[in-house]
Protein backbone atom coordinates (compact mmCIF):
# COMPACT_ATOMS: atom_id res chain seq x y z
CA UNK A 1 -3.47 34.27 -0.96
CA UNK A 2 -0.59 33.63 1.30
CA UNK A 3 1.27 30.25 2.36
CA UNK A 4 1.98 28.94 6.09
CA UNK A 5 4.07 25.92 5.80
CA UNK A 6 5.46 23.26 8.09
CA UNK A 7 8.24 21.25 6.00
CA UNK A 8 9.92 18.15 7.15
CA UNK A 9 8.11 17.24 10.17
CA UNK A 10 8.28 13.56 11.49
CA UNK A 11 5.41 12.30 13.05
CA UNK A 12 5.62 8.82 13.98
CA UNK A 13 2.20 6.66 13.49
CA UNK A 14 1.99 2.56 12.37
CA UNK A 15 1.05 2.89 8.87
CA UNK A 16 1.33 0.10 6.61
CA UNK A 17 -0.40 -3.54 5.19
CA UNK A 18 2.43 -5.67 6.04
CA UNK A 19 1.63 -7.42 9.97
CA UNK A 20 4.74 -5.95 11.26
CA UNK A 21 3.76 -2.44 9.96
CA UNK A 22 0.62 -2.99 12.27
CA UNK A 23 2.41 -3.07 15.18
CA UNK A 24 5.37 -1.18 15.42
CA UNK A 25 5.29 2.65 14.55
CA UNK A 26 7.11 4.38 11.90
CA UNK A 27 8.84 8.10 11.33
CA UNK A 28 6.48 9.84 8.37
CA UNK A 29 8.14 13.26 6.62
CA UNK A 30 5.02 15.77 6.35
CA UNK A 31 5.19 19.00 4.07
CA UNK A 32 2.07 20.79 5.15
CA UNK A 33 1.19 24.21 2.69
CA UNK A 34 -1.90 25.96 3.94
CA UNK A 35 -3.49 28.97 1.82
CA UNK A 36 -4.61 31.65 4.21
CA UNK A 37 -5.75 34.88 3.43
CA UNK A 38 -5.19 35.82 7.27
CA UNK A 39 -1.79 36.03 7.27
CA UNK A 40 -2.30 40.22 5.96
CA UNK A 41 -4.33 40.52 8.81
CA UNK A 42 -1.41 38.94 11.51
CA UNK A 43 1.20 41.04 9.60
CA UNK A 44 -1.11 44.51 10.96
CA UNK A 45 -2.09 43.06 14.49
CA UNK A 46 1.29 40.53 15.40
CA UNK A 47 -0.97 38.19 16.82
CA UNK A 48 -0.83 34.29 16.75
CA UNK A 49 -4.88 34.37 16.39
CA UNK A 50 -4.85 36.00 13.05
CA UNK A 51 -3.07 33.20 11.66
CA UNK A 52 -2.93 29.59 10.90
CA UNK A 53 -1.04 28.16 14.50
CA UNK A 54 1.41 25.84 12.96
CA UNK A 55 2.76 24.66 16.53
CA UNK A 56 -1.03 23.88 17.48
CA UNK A 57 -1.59 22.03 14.10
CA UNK A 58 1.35 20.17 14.28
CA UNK A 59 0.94 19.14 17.86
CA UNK A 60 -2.61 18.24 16.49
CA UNK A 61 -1.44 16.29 14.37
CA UNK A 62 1.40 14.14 16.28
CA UNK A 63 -1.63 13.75 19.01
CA UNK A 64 -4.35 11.89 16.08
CA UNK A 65 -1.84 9.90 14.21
CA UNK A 66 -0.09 8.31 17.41
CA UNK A 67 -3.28 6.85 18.02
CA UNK A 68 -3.78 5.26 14.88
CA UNK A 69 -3.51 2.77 12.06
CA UNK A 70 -3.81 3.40 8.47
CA UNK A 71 -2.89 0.70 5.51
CA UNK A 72 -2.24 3.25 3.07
CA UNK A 73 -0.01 6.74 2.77
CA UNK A 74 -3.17 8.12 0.43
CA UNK A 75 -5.41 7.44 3.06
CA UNK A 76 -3.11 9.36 5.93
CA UNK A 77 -3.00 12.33 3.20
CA UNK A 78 -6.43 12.45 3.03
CA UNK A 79 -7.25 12.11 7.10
CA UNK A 80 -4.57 15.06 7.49
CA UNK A 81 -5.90 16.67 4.67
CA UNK A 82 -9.53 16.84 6.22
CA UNK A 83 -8.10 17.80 9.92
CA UNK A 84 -6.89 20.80 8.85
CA UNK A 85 -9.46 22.15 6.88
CA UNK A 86 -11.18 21.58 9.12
CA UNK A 87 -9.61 22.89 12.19
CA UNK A 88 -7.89 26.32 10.76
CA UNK A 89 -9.26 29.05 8.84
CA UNK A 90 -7.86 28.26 5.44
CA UNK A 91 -8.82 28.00 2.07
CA UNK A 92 -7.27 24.83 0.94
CA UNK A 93 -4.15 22.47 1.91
CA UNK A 94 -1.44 20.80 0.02
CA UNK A 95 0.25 17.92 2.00
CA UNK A 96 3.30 15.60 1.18
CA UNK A 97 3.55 12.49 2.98
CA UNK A 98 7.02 10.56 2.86
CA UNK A 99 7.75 7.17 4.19
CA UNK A 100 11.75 7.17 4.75
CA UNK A 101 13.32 3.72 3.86
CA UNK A 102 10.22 1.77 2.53
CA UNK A 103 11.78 0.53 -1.25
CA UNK A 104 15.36 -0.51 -1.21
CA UNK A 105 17.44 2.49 -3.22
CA UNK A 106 15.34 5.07 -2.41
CA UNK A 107 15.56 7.50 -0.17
CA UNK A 108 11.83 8.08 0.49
CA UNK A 109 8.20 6.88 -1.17
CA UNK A 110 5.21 9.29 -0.83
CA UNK A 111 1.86 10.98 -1.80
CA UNK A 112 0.74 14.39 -2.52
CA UNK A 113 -3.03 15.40 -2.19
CA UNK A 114 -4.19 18.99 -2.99
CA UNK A 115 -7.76 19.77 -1.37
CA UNK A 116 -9.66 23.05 -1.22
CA UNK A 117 -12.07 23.90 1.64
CA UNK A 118 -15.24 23.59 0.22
CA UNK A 119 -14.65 20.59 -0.75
């Protein structure tokens, strides 16, 4: 099993419980790590349709969390998490969510979910 990975991207989306958090968007950090057993297969043909598209699922992404509002990081994770698996041909996703600046001293809070695709 092989790894396509998107690190650090920043996605902005309103995300929070606080009545300020509902309104005004903030920068999340996503690490993204997709197991593919297609990757062999796009090694042999050099062809972006044997493989996980990590332009199209990050452009996915930025597109379906503009438009929303979630209370929770966890619940983000898991809405990401489910997109994925069930938009690219892989066999399970491990996602990092990171919300810079959120607790004084720190340089980031987060979650990490782990979800296979037959879940």
């Amino acid at each position: 099993m092989d790894i396509v990975f998107i690190e650090d991207l920043r996605i902005e989306t309103r995300v929070g419980f606080h009545p300020w958090e509902k309104v005004a968007p903030q920068t999340l950090m996503l690490d993204i790590h997709m197991g593919s057993s297609s990757t062999a297969s796009a090694a042999k043909s050099d062809d972006i349709r044997d493989t996980v598209d990590y332009a199209a699922a990050a452009s996915l992404l930025r597109a379906e969390l503009s438009e929303r509002h979630f209370n929770l990081l966890e619940a983000i994770a898991e809405f990401v998490a489910t997109r994925i698996l069930e938009t690219f041909a892989v066999q399970w996703v491990r996602l990092s969510i990171a919300k810079p600046g959120a607790l004084p001293n720190a340089r980031r809070v987060g979650v990490t979910i782990e979800r296979p695709a037959d879940e």
